[in-house]
Protein backbone atom coordinates (compact mmCIF):
# COMPACT_ATOMS: atom_id res chain seq x y z
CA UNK A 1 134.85 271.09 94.82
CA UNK A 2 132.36 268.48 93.76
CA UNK A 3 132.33 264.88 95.35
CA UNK A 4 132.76 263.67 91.39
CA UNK A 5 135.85 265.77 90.61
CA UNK A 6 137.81 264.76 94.46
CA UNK A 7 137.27 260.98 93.70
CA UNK A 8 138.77 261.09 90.40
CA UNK A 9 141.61 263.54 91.82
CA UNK A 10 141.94 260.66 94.40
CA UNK A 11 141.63 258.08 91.82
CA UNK A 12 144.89 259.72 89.21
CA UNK A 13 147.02 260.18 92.69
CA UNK A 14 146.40 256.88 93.46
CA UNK A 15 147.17 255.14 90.62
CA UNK A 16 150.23 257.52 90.21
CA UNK A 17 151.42 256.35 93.76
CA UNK A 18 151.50 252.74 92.79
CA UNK A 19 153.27 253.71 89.53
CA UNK A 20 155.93 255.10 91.39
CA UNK A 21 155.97 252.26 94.46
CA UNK A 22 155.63 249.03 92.21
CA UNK A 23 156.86 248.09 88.90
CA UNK A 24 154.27 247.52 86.14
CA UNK A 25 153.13 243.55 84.92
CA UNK A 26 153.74 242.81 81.62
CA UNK A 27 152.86 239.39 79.70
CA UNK A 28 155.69 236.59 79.16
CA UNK A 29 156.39 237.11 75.13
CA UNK A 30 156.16 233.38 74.84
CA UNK A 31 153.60 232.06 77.04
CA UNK A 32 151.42 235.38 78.38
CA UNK A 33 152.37 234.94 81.83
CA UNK A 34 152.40 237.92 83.47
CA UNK A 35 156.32 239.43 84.42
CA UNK A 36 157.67 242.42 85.94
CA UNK A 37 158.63 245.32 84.11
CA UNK A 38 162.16 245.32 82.07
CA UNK A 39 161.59 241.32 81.26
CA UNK A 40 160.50 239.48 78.24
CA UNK A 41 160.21 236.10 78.80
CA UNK A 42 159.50 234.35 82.34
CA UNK A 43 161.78 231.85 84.20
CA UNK A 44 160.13 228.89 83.10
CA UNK A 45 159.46 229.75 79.12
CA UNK A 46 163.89 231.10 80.06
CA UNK A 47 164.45 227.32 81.38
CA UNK A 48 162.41 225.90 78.66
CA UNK A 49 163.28 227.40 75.67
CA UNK A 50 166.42 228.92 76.77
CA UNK A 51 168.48 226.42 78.49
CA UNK A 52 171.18 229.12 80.25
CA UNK A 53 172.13 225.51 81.62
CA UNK A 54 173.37 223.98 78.32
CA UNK A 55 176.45 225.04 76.18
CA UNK A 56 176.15 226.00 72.76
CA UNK A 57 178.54 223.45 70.15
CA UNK A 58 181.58 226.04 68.53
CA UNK A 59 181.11 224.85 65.00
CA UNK A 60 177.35 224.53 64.56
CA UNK A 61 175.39 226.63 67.68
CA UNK A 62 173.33 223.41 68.54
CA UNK A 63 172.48 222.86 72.56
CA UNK A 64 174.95 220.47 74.05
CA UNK A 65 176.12 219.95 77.30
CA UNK A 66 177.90 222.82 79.23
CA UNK A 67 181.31 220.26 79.79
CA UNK A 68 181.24 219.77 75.79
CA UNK A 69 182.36 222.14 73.32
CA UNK A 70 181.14 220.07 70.17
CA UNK A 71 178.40 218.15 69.19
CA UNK A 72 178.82 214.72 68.11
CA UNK A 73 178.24 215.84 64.33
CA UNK A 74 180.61 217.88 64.37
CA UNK A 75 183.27 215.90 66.75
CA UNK A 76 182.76 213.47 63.61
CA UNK A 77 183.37 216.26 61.08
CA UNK A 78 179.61 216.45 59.67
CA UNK A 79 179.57 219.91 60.81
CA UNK A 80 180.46 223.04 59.27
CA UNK A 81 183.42 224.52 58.13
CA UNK A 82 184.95 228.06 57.46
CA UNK A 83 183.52 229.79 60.95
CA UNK A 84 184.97 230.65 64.07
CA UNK A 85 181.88 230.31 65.99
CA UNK A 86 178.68 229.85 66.05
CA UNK A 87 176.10 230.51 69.23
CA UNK A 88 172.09 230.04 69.20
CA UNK A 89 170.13 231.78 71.52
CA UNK A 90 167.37 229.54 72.51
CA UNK A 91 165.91 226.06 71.18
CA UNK A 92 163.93 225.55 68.02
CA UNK A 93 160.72 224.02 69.83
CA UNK A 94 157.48 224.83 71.26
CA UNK A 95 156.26 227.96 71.70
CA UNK A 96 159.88 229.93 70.38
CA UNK A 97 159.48 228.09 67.47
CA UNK A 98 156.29 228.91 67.24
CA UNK A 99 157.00 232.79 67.58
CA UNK A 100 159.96 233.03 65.02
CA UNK A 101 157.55 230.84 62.43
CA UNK A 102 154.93 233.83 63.11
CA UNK A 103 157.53 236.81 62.35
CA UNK A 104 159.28 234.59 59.56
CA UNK A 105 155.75 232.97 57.85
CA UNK A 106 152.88 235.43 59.13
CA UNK A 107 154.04 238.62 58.38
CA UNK A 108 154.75 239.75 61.92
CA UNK A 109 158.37 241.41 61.86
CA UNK A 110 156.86 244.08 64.70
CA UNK A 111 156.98 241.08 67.36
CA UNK A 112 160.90 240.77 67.10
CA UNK A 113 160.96 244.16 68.66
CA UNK A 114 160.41 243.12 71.92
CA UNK A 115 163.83 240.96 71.83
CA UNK A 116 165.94 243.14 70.93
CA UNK A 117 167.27 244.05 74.33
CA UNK A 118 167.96 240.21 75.81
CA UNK A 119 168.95 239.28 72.80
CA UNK A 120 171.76 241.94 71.97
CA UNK A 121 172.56 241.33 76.03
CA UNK A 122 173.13 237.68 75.33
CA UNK A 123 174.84 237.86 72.17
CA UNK A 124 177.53 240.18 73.03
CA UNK A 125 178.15 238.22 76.47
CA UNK A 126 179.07 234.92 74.25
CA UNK A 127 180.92 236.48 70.66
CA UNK A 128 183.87 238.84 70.05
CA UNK A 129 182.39 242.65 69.22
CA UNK A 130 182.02 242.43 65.55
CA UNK A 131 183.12 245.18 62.96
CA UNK A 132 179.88 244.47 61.50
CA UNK A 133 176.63 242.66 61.40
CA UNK A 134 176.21 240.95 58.13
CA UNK A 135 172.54 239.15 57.66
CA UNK A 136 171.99 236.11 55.52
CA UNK A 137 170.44 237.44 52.25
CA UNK A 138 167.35 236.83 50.78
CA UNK A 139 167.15 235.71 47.36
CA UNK A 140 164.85 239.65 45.54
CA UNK A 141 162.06 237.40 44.51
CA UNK A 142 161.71 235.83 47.58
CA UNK A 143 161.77 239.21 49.38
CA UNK A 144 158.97 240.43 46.86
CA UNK A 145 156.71 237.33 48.44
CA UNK A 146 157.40 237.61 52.26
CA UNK A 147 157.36 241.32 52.07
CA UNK A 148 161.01 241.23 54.52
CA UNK A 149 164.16 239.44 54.91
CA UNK A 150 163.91 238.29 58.57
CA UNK A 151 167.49 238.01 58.98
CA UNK A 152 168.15 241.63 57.99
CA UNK A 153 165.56 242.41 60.62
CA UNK A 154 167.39 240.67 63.24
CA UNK A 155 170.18 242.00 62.55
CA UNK A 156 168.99 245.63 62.54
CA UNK A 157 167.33 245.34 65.85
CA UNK A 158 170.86 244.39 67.18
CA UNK A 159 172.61 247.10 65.10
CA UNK A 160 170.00 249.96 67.16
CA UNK A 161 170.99 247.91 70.25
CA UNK A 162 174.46 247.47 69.77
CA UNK A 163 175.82 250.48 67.88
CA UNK A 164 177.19 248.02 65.57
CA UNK A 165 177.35 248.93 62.07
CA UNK A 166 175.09 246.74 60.08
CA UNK A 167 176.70 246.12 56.24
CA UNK A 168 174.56 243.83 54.07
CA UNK A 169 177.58 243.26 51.66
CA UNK A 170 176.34 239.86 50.88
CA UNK A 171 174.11 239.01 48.12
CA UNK A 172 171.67 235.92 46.82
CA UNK A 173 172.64 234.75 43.46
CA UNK A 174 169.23 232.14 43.16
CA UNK A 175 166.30 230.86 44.70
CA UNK A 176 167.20 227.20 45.93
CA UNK A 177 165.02 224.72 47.41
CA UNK A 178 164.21 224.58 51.03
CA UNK A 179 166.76 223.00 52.75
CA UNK A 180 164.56 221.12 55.12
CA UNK A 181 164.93 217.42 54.61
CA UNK A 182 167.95 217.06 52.66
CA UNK A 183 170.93 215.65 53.89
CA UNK A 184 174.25 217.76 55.03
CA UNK A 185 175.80 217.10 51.44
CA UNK A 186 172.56 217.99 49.97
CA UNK A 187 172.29 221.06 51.74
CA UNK A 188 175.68 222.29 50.60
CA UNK A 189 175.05 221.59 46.87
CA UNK A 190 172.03 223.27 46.96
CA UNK A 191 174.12 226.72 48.23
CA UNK A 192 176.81 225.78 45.94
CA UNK A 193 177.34 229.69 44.66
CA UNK A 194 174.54 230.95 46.01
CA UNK A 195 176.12 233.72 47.83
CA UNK A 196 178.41 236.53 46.78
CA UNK A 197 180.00 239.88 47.96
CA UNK A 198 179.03 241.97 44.94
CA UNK A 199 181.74 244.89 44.83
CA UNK A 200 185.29 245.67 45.11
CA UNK A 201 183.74 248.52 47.53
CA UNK A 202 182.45 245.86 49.57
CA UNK A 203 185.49 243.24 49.77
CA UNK A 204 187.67 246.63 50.30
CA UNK A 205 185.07 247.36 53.54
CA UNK A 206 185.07 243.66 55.03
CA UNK A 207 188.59 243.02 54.59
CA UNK A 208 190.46 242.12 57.97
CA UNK A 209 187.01 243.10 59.48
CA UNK A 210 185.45 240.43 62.23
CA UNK A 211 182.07 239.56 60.98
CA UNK A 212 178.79 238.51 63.05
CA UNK A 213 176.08 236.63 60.30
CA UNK A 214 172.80 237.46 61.60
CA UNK A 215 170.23 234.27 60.79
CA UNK A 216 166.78 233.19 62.22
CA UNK A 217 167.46 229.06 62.74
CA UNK A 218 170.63 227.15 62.05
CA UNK A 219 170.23 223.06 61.13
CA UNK A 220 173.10 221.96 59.80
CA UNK A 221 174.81 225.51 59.58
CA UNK A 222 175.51 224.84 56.02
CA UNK A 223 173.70 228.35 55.25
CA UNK A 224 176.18 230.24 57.40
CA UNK A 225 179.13 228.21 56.34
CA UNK A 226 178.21 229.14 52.37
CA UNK A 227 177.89 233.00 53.56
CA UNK A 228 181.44 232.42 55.94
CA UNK A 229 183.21 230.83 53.18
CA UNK A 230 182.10 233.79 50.71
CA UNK A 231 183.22 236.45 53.09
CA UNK A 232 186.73 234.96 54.33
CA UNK A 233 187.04 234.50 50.79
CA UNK A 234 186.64 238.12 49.86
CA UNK A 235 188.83 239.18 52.97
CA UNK A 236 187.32 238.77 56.60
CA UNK A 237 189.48 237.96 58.80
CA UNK A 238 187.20 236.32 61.39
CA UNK A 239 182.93 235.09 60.83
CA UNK A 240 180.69 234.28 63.59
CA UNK A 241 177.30 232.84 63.39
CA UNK A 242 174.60 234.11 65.37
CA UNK A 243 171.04 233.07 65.35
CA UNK A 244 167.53 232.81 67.10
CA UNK A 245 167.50 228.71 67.35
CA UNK A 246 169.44 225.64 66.58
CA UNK A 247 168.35 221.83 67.71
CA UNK A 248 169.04 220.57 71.05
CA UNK A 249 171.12 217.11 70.75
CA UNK A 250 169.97 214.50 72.53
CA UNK A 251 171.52 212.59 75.43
């Protein structure tokens, strides 16, 4: 056999060998830093961004402090109403703000792929297993311009993970402003009847069902407490908010 073909026989076996021995590197989704095989994100971008740490306020999702179960907003009833929960997975800052503003603003939906798994993990570790997964809807026009509702994709990553069914019974009656910058009362004018379950086939689905509403970021939660009071109203029995990010409230 020539000397050529044995070195690159040597060559595959070898690198077939340490295949089998090692577990491949992969980059950190966040900051590029390389991680083993079956991980997304590293320990420190997980500490950073992720805060497994913190608790995670009932009415609102925002970071608080693991011996708390509401934030100060809402212990002062400035938070939202109408939903049994809500959790955020990580912290709306830095670089994981950075990556949702990339899938959300820069056309880049195929990045939210790689979450799927720790996300889905996560989620079903801190919410009741829903009937469905209902995403926030995006107003048709608005849809037309970004090319995808985020949400919806968020939701159907966790629907292939989950085996939930994913029912987008809810629909956008108007483009509002953007609700960055106005204040809680603001926020909820602005939504005032902006959402609605469009069917009798739908309310007849959702009634007595427990509901997870799939969003990107939560503020103020005002957006999932207009879709919450829209469902409960057409017959859920039980709505829980689940997104990307919330704040982090300060000491």
């Amino acid at each position: 056999m020539p000397l050529n073909r044995t070195s690159t026989l040597w060559t595959d076996l070898k690198e077939l060998t340490q295949s089998l021995l090692y577990e491949k590197q992969r980059n950190c989704l966040l900051c590029d830093t390389p991680i083993i095989e079956g991980k997304e994100i590293c320990p420190l971008c997980e500490q950073n961004y992720f805060h497994p740490e913190l608790g995670r306020c009932v009415h609102c999702g925002k970071l608080i402090l693991q011996d708390h179960i509401e934030c100060k907003d809402c212990e002062e009833g400035r938070g939202p109403k109408g939903l049994d929960k809500v959790v955020a997975w990580g912290h709306y800052t830095g670089a994981w703000r950075e990556f949702i503003q990339a899938v959300k603003f820069k056309s880049q939906p195929y990045r939210l792929k790689r979450i799927a798994q720790p996300l889905a993990t996560w989620a079903i570790d801190k919410l009741p297993p829903p009937n469905f997964l209902v995403p926030v809807p995006m107003h048709l026009e608005r849809i037309a311009e970004r090319g995808f509702n985020q949400a919806a994709g968020i939701a159907s990553l966790l629907h292939w993970e989950l085996g939930i069914p994913l029912l987008e019974v809810l629909e956008r009656t108007s483009i509002t402003v953007p609700q960055v910058g106005l204040s809680r009362s603001e926020r909820l004018q602005n939504l005032r009847g902006a959402f609605y379950v469009p069917s009798h086939d739908n309310v007849r689905r959702i009634r007595g069902a427990r509901i997870w509403i799939i969003d990107d970021v939560t503020t103020t939660g005002t957006t999932l407490e207009a879709c919450a009071t829209e469902l409960k109203q057409s017959g859920a029995k039980e709505v829980f908010g689940l997104t990307l990010a919330a704040g982090l409230e300060k000491k």
